[in-house]
N, C-alpha and C. Protein backbone atom coordinates (compact mmCIF):
# COMPACT_ATOMS: atom_id res chain seq x y z
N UNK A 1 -51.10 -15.51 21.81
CA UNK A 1 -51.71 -16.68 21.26
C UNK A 1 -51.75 -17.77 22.33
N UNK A 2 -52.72 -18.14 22.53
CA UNK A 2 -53.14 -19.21 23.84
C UNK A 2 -53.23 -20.75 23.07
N UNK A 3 -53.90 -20.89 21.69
CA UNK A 3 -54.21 -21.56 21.00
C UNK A 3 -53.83 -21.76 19.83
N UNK A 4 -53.39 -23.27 19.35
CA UNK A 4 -52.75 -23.18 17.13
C UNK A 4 -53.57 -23.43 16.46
N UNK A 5 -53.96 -23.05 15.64
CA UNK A 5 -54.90 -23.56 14.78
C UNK A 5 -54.06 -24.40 13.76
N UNK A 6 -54.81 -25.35 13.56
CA UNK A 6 -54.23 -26.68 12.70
C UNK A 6 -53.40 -26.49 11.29
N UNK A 7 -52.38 -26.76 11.11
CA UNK A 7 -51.47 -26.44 10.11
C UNK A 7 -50.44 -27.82 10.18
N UNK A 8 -50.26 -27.69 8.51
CA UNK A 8 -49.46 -28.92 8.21
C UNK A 8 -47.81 -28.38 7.45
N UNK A 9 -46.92 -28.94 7.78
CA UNK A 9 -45.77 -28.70 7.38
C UNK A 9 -44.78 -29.26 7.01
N UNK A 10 -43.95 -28.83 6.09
CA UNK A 10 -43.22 -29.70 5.25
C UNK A 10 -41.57 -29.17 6.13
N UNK A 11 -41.54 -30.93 6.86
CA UNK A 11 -39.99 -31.33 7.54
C UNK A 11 -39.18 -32.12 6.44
N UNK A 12 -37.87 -31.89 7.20
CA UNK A 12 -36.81 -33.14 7.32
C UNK A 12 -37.21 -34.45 6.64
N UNK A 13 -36.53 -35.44 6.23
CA UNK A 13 -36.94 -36.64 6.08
C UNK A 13 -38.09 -37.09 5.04
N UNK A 14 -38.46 -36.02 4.16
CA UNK A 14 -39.27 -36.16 3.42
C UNK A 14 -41.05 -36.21 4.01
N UNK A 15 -41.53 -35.48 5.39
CA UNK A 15 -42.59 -36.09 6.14
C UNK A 15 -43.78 -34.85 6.10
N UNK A 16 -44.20 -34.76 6.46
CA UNK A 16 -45.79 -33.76 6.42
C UNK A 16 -45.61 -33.95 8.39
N UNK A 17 -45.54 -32.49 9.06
CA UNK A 17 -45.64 -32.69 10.48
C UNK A 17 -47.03 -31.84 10.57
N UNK A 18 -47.93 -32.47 11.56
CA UNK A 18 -49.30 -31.50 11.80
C UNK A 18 -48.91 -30.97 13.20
N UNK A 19 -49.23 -29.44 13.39
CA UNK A 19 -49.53 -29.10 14.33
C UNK A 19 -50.56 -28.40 14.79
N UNK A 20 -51.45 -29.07 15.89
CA UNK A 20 -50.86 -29.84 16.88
C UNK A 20 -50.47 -31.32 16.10
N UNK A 21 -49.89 -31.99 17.16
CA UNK A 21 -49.93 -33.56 16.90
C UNK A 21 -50.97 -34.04 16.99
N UNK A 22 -50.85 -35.17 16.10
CA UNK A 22 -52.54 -35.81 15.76
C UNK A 22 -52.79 -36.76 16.41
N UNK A 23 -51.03 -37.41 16.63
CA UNK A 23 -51.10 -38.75 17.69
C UNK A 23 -51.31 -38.86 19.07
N UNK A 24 -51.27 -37.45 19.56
CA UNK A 24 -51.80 -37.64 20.81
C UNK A 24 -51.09 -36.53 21.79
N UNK A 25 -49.68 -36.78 20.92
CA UNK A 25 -48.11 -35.99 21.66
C UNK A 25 -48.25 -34.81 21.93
N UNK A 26 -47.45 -34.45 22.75
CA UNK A 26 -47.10 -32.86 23.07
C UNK A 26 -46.12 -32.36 21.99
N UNK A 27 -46.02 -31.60 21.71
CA UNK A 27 -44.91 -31.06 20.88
C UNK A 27 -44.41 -29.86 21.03
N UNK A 28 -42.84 -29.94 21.42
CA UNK A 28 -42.18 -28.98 21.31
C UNK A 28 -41.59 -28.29 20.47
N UNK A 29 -41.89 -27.19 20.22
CA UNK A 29 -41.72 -26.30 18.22
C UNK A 29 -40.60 -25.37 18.84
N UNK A 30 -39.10 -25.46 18.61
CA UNK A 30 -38.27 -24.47 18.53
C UNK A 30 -38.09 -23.84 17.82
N UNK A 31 -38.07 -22.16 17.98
CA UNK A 31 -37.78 -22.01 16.43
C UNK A 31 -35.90 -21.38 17.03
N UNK A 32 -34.94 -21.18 15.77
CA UNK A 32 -33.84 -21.13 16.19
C UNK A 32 -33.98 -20.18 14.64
N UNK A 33 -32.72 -19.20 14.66
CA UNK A 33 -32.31 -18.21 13.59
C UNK A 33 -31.71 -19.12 12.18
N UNK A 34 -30.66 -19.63 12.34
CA UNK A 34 -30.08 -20.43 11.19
C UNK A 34 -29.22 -21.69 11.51
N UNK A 35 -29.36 -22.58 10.94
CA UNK A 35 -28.86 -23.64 10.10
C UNK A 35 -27.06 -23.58 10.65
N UNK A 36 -26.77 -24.53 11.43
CA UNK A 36 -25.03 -24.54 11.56
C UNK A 36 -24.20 -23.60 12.10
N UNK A 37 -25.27 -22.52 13.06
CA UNK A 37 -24.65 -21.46 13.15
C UNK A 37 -24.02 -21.93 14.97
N UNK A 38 -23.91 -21.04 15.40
CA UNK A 38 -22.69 -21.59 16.78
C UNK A 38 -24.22 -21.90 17.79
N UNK A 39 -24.55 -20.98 17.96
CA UNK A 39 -25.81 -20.99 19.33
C UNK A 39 -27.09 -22.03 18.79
N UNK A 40 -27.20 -21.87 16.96
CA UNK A 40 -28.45 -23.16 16.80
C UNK A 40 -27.97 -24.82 17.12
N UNK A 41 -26.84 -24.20 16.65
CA UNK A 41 -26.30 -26.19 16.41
C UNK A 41 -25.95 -26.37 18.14
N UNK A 42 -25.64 -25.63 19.30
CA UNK A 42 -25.33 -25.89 20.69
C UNK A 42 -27.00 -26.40 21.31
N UNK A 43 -28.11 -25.57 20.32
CA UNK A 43 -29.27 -26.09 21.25
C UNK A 43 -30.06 -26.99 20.56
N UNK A 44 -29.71 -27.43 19.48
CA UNK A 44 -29.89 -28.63 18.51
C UNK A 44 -29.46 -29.99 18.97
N UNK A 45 -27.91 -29.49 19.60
CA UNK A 45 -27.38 -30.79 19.93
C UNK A 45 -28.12 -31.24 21.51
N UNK A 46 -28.17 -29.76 22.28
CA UNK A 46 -28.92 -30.12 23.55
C UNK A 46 -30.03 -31.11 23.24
N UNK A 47 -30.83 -30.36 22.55
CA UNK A 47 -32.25 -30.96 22.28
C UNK A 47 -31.76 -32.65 21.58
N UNK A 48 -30.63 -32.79 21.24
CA UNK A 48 -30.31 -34.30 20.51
C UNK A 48 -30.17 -35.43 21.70
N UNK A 49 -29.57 -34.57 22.33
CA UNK A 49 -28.98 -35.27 23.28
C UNK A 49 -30.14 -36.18 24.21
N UNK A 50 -31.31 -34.88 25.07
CA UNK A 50 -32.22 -35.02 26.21
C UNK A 50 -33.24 -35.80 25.02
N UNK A 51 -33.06 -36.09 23.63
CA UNK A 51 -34.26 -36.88 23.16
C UNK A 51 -35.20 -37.78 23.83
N UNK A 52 -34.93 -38.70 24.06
CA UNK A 52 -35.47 -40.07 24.67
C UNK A 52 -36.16 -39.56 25.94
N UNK A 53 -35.21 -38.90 26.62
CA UNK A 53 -36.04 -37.93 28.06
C UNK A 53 -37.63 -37.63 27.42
N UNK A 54 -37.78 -36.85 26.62
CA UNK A 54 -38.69 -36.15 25.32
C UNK A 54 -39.66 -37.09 24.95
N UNK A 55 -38.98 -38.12 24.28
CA UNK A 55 -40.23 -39.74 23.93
C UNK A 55 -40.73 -39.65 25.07
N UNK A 56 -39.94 -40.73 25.62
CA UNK A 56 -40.69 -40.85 27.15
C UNK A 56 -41.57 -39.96 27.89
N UNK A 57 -41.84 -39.00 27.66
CA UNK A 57 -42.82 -37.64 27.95
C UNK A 57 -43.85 -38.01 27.03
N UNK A 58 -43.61 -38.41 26.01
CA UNK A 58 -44.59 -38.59 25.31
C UNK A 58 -44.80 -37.33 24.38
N UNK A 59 -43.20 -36.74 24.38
CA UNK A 59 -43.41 -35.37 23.35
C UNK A 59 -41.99 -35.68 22.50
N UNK A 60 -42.50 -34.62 21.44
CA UNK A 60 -42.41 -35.02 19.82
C UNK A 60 -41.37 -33.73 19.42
N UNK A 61 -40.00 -33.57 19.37
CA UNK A 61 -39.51 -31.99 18.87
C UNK A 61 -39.99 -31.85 17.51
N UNK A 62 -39.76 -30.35 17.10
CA UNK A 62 -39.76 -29.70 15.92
C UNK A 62 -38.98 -28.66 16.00
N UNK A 63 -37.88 -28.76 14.92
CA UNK A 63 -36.87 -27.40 14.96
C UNK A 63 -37.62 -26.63 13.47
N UNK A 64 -37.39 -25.56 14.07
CA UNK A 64 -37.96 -24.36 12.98
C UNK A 64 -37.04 -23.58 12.41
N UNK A 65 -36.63 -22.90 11.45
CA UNK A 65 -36.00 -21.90 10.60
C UNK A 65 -36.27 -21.86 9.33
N UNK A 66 -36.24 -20.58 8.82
CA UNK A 66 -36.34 -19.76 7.69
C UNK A 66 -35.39 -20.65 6.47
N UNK A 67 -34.69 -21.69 6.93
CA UNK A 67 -33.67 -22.21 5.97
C UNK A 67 -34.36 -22.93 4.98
N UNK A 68 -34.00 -23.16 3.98
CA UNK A 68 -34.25 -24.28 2.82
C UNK A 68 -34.01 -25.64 3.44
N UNK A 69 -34.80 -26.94 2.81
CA UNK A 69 -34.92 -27.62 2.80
C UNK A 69 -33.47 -28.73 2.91
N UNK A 70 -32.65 -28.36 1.68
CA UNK A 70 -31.26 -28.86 1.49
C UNK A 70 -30.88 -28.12 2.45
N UNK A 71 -30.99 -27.55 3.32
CA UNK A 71 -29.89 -27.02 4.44
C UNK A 71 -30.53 -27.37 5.63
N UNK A 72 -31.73 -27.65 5.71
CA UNK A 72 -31.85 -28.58 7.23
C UNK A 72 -31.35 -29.90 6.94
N UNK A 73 -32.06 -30.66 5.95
CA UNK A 73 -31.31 -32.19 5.78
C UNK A 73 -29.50 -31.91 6.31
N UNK A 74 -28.72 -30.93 5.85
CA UNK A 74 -27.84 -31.34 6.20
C UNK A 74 -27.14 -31.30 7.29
N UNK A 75 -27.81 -30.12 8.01
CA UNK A 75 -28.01 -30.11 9.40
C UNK A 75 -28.24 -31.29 9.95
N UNK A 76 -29.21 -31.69 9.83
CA UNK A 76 -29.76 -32.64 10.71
C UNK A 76 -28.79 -33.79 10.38
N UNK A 77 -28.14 -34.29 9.39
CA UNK A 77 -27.80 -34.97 8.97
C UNK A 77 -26.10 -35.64 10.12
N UNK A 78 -25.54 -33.72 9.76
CA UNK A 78 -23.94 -33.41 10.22
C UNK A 78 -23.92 -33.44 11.66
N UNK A 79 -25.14 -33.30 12.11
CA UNK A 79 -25.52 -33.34 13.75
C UNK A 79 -25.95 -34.34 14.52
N UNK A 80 -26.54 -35.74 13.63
CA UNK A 80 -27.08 -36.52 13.90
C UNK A 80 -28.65 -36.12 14.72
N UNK A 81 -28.95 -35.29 14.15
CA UNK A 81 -31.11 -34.76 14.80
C UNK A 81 -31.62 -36.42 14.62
N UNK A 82 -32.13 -36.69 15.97
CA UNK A 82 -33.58 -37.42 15.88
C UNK A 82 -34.71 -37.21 15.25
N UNK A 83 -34.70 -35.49 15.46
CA UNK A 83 -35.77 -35.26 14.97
C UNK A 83 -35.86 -34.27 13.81
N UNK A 84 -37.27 -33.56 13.53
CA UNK A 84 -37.26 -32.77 12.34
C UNK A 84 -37.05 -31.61 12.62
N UNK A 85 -36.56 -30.91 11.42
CA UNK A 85 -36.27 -29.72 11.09
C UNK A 85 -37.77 -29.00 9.72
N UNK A 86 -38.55 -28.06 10.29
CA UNK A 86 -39.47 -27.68 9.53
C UNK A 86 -38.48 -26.65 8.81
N UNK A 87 -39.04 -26.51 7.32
CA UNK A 87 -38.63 -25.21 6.44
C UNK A 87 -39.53 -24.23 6.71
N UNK A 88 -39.74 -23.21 7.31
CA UNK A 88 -40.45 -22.25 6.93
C UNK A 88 -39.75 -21.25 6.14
N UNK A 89 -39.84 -21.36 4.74
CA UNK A 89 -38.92 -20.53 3.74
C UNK A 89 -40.00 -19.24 3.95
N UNK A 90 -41.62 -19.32 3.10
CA UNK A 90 -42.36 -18.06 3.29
C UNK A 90 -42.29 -17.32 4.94
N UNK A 91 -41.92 -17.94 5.95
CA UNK A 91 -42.31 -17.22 7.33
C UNK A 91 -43.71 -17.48 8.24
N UNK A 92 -44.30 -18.10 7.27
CA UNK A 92 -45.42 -18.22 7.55
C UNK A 92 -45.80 -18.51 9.32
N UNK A 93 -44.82 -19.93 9.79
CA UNK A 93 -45.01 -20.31 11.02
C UNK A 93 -44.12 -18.98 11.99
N UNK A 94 -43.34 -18.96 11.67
CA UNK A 94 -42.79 -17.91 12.18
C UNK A 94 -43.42 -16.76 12.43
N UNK A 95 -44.48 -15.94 11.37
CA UNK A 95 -45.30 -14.93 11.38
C UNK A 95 -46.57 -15.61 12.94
N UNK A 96 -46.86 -16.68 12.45
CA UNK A 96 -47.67 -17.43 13.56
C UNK A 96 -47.60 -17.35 15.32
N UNK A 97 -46.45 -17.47 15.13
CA UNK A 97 -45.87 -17.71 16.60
C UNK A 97 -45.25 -16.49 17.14
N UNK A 98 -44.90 -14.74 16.08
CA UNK A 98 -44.57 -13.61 16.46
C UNK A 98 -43.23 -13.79 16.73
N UNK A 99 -42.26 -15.01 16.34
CA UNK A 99 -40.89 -15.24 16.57
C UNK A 99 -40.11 -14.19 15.30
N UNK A 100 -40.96 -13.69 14.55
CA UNK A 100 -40.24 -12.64 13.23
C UNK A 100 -40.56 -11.24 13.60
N UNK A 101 -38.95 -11.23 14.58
CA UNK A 101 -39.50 -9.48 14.64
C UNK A 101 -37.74 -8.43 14.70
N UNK A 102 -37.95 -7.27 14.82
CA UNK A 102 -36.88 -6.25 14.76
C UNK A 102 -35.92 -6.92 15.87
N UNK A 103 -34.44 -6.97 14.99
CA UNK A 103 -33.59 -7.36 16.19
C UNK A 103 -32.31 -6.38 15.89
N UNK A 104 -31.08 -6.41 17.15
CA UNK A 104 -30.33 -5.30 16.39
C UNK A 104 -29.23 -6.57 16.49
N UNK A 105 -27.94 -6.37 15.67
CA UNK A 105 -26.86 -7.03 15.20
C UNK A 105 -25.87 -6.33 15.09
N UNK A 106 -24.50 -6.13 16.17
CA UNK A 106 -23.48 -5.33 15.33
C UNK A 106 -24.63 -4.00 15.35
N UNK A 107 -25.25 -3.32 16.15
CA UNK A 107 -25.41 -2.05 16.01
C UNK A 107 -26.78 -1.75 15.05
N UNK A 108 -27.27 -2.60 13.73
CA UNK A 108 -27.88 -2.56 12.89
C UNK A 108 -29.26 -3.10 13.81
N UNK A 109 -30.40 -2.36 12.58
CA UNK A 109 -31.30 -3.52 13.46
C UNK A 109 -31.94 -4.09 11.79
N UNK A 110 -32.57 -5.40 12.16
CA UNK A 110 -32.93 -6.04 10.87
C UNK A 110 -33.91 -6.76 11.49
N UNK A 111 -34.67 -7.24 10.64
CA UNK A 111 -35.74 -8.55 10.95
C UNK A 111 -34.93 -9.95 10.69
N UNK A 112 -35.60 -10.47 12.30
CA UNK A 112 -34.96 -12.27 11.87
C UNK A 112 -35.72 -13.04 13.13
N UNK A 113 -35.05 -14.16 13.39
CA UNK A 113 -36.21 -15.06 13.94
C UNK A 113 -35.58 -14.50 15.43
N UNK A 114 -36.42 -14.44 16.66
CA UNK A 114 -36.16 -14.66 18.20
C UNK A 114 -36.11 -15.89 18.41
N UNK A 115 -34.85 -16.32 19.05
CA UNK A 115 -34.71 -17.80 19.40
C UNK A 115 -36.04 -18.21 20.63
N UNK A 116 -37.62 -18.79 20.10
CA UNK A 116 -38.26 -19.26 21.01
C UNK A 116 -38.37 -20.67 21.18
N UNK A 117 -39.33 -20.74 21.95
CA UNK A 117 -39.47 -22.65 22.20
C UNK A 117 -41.03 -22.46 22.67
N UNK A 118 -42.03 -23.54 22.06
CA UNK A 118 -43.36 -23.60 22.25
C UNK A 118 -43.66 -25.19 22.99
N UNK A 119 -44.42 -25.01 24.37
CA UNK A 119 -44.68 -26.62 24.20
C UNK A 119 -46.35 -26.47 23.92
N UNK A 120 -46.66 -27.72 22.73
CA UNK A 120 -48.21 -26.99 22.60
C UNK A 120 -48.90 -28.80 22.74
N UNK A 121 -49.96 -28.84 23.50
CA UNK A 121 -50.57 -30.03 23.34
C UNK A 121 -51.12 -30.24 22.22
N UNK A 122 -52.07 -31.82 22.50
CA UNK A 122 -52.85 -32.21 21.10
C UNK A 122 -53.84 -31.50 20.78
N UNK A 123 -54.44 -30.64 21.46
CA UNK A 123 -55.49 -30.05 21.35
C UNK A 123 -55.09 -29.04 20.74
N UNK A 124 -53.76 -28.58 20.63
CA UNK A 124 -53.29 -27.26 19.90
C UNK A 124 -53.08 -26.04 21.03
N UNK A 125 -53.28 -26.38 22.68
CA UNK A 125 -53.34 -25.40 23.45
C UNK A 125 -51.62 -24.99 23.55
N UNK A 126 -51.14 -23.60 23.71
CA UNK A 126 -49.83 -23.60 24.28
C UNK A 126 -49.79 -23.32 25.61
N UNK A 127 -48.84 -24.53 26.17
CA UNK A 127 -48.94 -24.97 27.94
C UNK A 127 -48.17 -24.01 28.12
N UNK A 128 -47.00 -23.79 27.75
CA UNK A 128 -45.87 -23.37 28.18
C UNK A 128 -44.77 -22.63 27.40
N UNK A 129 -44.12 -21.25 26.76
CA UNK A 129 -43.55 -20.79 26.00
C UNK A 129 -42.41 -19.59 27.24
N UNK A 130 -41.37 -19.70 25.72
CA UNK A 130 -40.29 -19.22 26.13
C UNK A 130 -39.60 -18.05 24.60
N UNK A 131 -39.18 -17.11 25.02
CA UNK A 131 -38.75 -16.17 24.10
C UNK A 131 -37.38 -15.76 24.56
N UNK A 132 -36.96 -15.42 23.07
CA UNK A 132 -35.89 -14.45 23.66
C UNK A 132 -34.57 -15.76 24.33
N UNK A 133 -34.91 -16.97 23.95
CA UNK A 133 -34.06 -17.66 24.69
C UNK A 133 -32.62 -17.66 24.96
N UNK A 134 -32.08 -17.86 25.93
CA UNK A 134 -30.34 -18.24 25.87
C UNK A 134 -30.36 -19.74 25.85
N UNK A 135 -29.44 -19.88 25.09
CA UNK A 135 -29.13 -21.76 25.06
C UNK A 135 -28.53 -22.55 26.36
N UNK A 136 -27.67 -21.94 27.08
CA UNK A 136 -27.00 -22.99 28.07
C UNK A 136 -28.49 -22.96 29.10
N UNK A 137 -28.60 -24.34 29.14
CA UNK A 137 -29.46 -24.66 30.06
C UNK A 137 -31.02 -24.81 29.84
N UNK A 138 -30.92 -24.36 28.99
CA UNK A 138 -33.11 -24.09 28.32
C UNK A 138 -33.43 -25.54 28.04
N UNK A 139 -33.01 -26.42 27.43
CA UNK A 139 -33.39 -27.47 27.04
C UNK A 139 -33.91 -28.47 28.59
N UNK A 140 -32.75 -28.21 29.24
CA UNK A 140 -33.06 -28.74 30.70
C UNK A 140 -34.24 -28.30 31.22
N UNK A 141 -34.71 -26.90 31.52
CA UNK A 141 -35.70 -26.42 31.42
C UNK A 141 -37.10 -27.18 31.03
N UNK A 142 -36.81 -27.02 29.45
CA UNK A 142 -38.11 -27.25 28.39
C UNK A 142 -38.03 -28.91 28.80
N UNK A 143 -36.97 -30.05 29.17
CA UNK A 143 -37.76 -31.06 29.39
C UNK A 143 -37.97 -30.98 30.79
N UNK A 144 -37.86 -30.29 31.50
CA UNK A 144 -38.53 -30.10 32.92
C UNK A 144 -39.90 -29.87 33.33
N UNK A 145 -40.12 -29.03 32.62
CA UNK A 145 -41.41 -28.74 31.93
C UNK A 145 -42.73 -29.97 31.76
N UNK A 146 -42.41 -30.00 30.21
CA UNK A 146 -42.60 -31.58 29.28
C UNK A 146 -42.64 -32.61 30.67
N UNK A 147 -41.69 -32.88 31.00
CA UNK A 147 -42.09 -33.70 32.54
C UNK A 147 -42.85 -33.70 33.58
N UNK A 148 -43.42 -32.64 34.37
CA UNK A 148 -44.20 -32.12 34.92
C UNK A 148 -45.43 -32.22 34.55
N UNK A 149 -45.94 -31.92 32.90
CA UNK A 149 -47.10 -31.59 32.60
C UNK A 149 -48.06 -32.94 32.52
């Protein structure tokens, strides 16, 4: 996928997020497996942290997971997030972006999300993507990136 086609989504905070951004922004769409778990909440907090780096780029995060609604608020909440947390309960964005695929666990294999990261302009183009991510250090990365562009 080179290109998003326009889709609206229900975040955090009670808000409707469009992607692409309508305001102009770049936006970075992480998607992460679950809600409070050791490796989401380490690149949650990264991403909390390098925020303002992020404004100042003139880009916009979006955290993604399969979680319910009451369980990002409290995420975001227990973590202090700047930013939003999308529900994709159906999969839908997830199906979008090919982040829902066979993984193995403990030996098993199951379907669940690949920890990726999308940076996609206003136009909906994706500049720059990452799969399969490890957390120490990616965020540095992704606003390295975001900076550059």
């Amino acid at each position: 996928m080179n290109k998003v086609s326009a889709i609206n989504c229900k975040a955090t905070s009670n808000l409707d997020v469009s992607i692409p951004d309508t305001k102009g922004r770049k936006i970075v769409l992480y998607f992460y497996p679950k809600d409070a778990t050791s490796g989401c909440t380490l690149e949650g907090q990264d991403f909390r942290d390098n925020y303002q780096a992020f404004v100042d780029a003139n880009t916009v995060i979006d955290g993604v997971s399969k979680d319910n609604m009451a369980s990002h608020e409290k995420f975001k909440k227990n973590q202090s997030f700047p930013f939003e947390l999308i529900a994709d309960e159906d999969g839908t964005l997830c199906e979008a972006f090919g982040v829902w695929q066979s993984k193995f666990n403990n030996g098993e294999e199951k379907m669940g999300i690949v920890r990726s990261t999308f940076i996609i302009n206003s136009d909906g183009e994706i500049l720059q993507s990452w799969d399969k991510v490890a957390v120490g250090g990616h965020v540095d990365e992704v606003l390295a990136a975001v900076q550059s562009l």
